[in-house]
PDB file of N, CA and C in Angstrom:
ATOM      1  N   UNK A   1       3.089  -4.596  -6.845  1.00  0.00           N
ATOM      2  CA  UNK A   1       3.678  -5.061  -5.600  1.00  0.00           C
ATOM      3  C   UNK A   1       3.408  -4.021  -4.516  1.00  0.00           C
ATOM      4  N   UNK A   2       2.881  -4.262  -3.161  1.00  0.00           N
ATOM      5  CA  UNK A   2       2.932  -3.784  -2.281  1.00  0.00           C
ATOM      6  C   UNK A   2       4.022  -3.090  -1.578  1.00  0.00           C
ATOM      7  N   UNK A   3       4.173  -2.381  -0.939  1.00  0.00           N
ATOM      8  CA  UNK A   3       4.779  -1.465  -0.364  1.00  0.00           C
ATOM      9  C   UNK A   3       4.840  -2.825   1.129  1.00  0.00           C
ATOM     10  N   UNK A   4       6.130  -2.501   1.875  1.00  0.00           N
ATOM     11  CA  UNK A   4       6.466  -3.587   3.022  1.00  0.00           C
ATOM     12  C   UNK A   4       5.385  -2.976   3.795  1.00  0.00           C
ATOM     13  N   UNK A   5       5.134  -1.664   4.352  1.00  0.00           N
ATOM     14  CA  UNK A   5       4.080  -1.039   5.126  1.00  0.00           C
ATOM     15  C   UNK A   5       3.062  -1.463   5.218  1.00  0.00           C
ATOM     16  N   UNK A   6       2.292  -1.702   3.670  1.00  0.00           N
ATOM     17  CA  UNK A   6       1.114  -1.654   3.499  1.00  0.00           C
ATOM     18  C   UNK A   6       1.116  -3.664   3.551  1.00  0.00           C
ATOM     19  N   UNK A   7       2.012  -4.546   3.655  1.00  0.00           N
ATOM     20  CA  UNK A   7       1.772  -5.412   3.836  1.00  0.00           C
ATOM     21  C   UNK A   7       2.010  -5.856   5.112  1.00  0.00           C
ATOM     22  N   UNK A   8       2.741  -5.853   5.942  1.00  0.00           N
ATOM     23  CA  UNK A   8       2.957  -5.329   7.344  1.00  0.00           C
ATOM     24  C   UNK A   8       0.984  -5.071   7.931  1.00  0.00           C
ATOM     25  N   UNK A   9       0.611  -4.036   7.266  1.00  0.00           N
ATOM     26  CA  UNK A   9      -0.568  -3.543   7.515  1.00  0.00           C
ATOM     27  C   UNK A   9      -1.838  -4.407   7.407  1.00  0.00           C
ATOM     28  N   UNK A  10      -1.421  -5.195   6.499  1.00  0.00           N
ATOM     29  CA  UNK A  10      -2.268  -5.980   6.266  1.00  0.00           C
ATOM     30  C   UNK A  10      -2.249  -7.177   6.319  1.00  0.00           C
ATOM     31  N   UNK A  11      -1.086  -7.826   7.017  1.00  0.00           N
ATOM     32  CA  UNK A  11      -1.117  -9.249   7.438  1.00  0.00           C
ATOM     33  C   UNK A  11      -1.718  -8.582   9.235  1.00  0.00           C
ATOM     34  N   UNK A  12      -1.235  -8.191   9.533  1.00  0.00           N
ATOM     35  CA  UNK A  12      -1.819  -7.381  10.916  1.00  0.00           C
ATOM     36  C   UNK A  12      -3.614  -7.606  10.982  1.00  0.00           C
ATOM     37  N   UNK A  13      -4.353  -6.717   9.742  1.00  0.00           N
ATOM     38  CA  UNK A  13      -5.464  -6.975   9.472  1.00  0.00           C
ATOM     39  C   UNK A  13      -5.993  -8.090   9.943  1.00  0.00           C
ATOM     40  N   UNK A  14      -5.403  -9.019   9.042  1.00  0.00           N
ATOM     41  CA  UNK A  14      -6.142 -10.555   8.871  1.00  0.00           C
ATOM     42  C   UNK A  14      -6.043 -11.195  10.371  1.00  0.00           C
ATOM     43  N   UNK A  15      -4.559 -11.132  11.053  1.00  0.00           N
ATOM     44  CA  UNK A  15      -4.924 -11.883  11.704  1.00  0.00           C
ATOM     45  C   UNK A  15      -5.784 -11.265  13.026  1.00  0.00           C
ATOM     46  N   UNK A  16      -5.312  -9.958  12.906  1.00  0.00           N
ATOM     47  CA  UNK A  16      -6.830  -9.697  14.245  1.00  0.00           C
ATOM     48  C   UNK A  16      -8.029  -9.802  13.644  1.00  0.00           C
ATOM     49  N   UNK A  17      -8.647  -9.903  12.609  1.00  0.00           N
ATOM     50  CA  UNK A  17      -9.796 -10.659  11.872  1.00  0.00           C
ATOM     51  C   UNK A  17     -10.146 -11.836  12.424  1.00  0.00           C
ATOM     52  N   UNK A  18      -8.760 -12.725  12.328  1.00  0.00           N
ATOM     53  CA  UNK A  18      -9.411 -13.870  12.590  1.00  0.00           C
ATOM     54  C   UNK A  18      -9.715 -13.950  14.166  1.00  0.00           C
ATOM     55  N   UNK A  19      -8.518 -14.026  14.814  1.00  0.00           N
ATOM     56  CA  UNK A  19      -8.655 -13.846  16.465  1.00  0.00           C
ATOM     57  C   UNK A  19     -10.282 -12.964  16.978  1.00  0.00           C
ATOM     58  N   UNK A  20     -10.686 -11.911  16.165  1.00  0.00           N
ATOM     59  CA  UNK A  20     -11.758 -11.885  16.238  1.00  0.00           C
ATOM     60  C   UNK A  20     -13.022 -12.341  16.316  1.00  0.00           C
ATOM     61  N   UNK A  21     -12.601 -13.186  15.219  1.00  0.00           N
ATOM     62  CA  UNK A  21     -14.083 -13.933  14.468  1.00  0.00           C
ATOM     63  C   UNK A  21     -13.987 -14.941  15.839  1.00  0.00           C
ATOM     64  N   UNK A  22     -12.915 -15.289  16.197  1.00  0.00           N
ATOM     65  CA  UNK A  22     -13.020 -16.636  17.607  1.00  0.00           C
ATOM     66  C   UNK A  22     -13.447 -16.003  18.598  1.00  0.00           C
ATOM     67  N   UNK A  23     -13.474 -15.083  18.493  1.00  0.00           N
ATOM     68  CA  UNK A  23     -13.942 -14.464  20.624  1.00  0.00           C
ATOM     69  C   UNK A  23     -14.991 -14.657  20.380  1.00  0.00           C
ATOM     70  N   UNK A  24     -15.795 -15.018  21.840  1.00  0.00           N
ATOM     71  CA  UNK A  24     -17.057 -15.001  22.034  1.00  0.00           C
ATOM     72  C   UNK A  24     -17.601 -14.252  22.695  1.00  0.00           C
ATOM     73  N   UNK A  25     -19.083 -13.751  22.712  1.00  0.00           N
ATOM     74  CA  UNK A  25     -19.585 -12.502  22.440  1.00  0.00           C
ATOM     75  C   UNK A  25     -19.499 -12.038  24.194  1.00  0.00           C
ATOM     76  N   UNK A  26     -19.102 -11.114  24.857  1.00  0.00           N
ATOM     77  CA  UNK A  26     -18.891 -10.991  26.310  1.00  0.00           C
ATOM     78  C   UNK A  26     -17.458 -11.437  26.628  1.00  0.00           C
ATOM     79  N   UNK A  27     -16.752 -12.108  25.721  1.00  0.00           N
ATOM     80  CA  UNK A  27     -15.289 -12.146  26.073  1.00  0.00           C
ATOM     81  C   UNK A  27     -13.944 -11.469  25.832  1.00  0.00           C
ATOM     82  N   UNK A  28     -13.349 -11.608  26.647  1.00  0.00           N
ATOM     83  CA  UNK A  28     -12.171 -10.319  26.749  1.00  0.00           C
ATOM     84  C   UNK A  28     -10.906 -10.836  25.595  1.00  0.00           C
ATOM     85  N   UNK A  29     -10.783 -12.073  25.289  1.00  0.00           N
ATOM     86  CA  UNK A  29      -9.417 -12.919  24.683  1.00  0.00           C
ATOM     87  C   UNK A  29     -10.125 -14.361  23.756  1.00  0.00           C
ATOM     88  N   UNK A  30      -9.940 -14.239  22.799  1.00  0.00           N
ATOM     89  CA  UNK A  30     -10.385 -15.600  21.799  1.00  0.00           C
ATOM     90  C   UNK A  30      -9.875 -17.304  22.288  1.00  0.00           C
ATOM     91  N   UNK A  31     -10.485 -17.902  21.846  1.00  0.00           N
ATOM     92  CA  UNK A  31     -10.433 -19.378  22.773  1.00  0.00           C
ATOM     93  C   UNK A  31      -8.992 -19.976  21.735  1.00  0.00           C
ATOM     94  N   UNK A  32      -8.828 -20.433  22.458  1.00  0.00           N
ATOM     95  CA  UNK A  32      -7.083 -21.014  21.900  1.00  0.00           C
ATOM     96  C   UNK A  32      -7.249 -21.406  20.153  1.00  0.00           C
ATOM     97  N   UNK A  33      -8.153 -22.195  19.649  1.00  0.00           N
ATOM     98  CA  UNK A  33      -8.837 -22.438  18.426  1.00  0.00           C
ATOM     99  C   UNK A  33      -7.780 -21.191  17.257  1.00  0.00           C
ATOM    100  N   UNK A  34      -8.309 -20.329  18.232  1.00  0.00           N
ATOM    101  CA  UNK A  34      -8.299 -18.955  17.137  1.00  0.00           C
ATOM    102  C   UNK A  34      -6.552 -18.698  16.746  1.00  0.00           C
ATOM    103  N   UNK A  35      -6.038 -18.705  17.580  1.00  0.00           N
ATOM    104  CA  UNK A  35      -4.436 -19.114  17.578  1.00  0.00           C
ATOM    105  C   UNK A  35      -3.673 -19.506  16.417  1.00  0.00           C
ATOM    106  N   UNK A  36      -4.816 -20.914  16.631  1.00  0.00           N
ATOM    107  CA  UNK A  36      -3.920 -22.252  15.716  1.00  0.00           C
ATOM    108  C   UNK A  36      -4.575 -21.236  14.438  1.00  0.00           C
ATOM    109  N   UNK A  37      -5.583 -21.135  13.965  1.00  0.00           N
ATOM    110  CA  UNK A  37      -6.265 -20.726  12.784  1.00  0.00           C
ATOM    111  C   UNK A  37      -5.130 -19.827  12.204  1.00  0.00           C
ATOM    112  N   UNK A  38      -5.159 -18.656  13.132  1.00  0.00           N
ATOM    113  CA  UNK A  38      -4.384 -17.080  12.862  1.00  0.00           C
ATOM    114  C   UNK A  38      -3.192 -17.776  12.361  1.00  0.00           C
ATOM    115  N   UNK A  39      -2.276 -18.703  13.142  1.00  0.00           N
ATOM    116  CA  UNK A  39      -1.021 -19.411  12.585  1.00  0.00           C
ATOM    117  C   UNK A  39      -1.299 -19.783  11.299  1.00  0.00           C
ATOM    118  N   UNK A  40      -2.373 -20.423  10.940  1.00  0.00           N
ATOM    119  CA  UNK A  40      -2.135 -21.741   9.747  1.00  0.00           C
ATOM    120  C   UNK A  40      -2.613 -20.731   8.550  1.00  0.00           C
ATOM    121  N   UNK A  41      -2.950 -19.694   8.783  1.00  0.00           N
ATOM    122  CA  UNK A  41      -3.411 -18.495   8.291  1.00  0.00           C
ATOM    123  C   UNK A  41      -2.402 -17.778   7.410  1.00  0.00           C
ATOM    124  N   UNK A  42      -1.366 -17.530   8.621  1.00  0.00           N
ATOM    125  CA  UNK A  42       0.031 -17.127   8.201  1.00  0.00           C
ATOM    126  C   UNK A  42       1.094 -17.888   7.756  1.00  0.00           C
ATOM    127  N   UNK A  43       0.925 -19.048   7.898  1.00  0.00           N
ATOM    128  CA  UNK A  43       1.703 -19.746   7.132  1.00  0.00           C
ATOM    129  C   UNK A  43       1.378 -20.386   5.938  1.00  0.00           C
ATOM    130  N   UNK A  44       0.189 -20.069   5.304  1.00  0.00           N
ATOM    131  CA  UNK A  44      -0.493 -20.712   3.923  1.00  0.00           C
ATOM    132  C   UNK A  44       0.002 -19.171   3.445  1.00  0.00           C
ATOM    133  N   UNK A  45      -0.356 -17.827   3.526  1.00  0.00           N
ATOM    134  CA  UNK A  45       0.320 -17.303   3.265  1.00  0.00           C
ATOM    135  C   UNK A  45       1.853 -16.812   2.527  1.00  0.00           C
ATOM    136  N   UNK A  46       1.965 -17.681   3.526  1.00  0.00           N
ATOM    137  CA  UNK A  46       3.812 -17.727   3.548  1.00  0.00           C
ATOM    138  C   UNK A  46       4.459 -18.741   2.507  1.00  0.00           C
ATOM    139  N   UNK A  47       3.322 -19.572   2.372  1.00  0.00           N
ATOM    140  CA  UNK A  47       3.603 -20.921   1.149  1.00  0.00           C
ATOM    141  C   UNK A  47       3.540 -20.150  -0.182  1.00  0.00           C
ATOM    142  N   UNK A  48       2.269 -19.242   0.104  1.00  0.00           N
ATOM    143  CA  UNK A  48       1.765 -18.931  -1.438  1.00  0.00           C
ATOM    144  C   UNK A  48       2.362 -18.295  -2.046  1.00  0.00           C
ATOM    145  N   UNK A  49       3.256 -17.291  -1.168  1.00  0.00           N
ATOM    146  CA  UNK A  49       3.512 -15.844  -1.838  1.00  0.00           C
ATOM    147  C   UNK A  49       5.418 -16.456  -2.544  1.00  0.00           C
ATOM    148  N   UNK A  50       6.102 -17.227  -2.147  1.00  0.00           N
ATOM    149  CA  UNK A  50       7.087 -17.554  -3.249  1.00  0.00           C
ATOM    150  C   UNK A  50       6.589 -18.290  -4.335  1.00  0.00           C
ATOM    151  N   UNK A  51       5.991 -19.103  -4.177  1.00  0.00           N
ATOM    152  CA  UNK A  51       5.288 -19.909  -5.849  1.00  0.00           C
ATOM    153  C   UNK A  51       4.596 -18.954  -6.321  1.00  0.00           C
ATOM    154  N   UNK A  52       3.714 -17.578  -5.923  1.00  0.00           N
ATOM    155  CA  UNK A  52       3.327 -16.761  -6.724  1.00  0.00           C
ATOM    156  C   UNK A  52       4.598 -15.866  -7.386  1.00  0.00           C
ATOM    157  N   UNK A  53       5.610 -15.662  -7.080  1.00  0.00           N
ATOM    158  CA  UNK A  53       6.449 -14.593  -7.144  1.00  0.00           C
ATOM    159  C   UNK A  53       7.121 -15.183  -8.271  1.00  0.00           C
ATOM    160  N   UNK A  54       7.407 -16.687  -8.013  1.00  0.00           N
ATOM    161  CA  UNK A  54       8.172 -17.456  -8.932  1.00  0.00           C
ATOM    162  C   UNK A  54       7.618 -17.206 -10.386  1.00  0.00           C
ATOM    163  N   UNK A  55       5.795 -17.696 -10.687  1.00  0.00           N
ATOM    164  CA  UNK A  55       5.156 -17.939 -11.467  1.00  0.00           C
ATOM    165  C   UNK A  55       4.744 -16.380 -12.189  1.00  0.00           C
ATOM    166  N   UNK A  56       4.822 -15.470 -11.486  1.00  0.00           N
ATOM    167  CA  UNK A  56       5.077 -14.055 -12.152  1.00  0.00           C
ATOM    168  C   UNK A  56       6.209 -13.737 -12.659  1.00  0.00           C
ATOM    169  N   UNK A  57       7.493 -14.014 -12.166  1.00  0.00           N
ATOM    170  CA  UNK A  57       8.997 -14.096 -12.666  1.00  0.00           C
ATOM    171  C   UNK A  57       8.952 -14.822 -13.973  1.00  0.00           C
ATOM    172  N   UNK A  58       8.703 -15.611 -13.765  1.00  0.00           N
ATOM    173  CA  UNK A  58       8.569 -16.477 -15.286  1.00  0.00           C
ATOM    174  C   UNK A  58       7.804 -16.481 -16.275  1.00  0.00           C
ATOM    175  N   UNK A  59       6.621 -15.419 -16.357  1.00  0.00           N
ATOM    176  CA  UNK A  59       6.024 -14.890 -17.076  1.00  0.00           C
ATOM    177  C   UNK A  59       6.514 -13.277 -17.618  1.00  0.00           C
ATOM    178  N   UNK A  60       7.537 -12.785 -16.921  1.00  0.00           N
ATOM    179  CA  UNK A  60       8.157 -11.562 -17.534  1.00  0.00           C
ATOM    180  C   UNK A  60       8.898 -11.499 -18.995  1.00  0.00           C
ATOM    181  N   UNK A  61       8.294 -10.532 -19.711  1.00  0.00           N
ATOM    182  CA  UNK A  61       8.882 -10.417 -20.967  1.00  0.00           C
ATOM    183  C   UNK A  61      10.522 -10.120 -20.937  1.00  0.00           C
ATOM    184  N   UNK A  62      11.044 -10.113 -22.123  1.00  0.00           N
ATOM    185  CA  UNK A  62      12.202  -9.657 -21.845  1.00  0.00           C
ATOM    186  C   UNK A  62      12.534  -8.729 -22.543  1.00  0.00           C
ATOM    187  N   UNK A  63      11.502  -7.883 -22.510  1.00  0.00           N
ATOM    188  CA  UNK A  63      11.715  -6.367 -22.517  1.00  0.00           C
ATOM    189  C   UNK A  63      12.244  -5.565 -21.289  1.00  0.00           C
ATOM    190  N   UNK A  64      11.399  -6.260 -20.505  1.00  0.00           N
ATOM    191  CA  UNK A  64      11.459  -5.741 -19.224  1.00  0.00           C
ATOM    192  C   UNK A  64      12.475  -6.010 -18.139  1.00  0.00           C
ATOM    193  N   UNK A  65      13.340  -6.784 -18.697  1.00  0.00           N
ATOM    194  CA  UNK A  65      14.144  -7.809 -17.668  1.00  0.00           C
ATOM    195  C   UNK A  65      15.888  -7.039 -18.270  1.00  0.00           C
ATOM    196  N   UNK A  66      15.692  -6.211 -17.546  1.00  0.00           N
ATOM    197  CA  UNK A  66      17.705  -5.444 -18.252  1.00  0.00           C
ATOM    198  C   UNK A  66      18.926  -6.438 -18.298  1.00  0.00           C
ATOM    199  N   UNK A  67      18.607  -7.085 -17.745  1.00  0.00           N
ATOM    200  CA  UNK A  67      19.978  -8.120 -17.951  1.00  0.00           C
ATOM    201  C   UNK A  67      20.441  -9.115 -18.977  1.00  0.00           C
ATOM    202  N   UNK A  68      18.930  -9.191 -19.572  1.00  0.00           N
ATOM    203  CA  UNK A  68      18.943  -9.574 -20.734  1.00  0.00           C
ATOM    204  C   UNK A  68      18.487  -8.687 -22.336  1.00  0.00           C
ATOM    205  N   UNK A  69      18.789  -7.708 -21.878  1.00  0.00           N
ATOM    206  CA  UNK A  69      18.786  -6.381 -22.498  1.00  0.00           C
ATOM    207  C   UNK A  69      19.524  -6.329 -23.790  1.00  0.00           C
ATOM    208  N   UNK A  70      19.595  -6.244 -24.906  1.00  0.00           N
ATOM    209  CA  UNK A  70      20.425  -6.470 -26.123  1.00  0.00           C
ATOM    210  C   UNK A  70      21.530  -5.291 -25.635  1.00  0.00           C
ATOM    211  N   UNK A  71      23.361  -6.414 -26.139  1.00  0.00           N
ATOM    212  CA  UNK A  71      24.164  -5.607 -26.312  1.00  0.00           C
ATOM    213  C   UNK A  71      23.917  -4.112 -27.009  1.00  0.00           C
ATOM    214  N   UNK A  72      24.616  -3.234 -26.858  1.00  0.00           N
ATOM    215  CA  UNK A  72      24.706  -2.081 -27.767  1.00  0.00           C
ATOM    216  C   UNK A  72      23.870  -0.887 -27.647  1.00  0.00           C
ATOM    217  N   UNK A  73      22.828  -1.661 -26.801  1.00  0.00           N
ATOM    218  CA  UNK A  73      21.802  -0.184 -26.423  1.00  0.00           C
ATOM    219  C   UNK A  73      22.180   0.384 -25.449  1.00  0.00           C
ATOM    220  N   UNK A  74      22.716   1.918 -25.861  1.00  0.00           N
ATOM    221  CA  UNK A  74      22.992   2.887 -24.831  1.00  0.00           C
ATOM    222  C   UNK A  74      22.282   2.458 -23.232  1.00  0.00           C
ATOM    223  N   UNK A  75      22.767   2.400 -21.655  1.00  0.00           N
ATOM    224  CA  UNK A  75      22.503   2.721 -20.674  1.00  0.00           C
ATOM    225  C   UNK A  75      21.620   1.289 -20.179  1.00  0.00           C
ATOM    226  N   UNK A  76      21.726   0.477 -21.272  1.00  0.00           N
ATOM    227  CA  UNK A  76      21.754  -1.032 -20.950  1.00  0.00           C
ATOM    228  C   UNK A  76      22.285  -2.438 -21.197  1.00  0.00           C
ATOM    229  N   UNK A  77      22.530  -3.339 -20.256  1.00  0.00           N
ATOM    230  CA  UNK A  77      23.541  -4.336 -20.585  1.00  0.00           C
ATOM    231  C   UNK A  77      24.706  -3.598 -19.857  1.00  0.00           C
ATOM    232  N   UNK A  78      26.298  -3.279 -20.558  1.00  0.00           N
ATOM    233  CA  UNK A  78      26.956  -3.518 -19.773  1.00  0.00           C
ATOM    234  C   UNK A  78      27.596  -1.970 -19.636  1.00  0.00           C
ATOM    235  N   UNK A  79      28.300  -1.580 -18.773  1.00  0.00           N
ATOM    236  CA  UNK A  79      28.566  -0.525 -18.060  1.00  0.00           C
ATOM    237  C   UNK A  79      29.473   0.217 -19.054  1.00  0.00           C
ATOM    238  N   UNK A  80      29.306   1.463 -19.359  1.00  0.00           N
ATOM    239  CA  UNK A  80      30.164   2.091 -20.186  1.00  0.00           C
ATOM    240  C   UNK A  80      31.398   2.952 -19.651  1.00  0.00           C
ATOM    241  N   UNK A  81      31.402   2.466 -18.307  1.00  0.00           N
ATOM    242  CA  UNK A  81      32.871   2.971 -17.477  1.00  0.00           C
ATOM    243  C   UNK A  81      33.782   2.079 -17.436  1.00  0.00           C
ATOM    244  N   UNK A  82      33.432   0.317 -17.523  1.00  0.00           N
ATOM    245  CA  UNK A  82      34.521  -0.379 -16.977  1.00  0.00           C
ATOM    246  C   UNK A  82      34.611  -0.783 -19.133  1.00  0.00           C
ATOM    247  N   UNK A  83      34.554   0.088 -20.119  1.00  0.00           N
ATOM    248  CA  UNK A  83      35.464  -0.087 -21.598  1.00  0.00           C
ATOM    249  C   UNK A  83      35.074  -1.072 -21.969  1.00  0.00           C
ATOM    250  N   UNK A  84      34.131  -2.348 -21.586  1.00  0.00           N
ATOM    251  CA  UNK A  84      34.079  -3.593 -21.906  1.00  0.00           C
ATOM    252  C   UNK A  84      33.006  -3.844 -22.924  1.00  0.00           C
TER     253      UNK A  84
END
C-alpha cells in the first residue's frame, strides 16, 4: 500500500499527463476535451480502487487478520487488562 503522499503524488502525475497529452503544440492551456478525459480518468480510478481493496480483503489469511486471532495467545485476541 502506498503512502497518502506518494498517492497524492501520483494521481497529480496522471492527470497533468493527461491535460498534457491534449494541448496543442504552441498552446498555453489544453482544449476542454482534456478536462472531461482528466475527470473520467479520476473517477474510473475512484471505482477501481474499493472493489480492489475489497477483493484483497477477502483474500487475507487469517493469520494475518488479529481479530480473528486464536483465544489464548499471549498479546492477541482479547486484552489482558480488562480480566476477560
Amino acid at each position: 500500500m502506498l503512502p497518502r503522499k506518494r498517492c497524492r503524488s501520483l494521481s497529480s502525475a496522471i492527470g497533468g499527463l493527461v491535460l498534457a497529452a491534449d494541448t496543442a503544440t504552441g498552446r498555453l492551456f489544453p482544449n476542454d476535451d482534456a478536462y472531461t478525459t482528466a475527470v473520467l480518468v479520476g473517477v474510473a480510478a475512484m471505482a477501481i480502487t474499493p472493489m480492489a481493496s475489497l477483493a484483497l480483503a477477502r483474500r487475507r489469511s487469517p493469520e494475518t487478520n488479529p481479530i480473528t486471532a486464536p483465544v489464548g495467545v499471549p498479546g492477541l485476541g482479547r486484552s489482558s487488562r480488562t480480566g476477560s
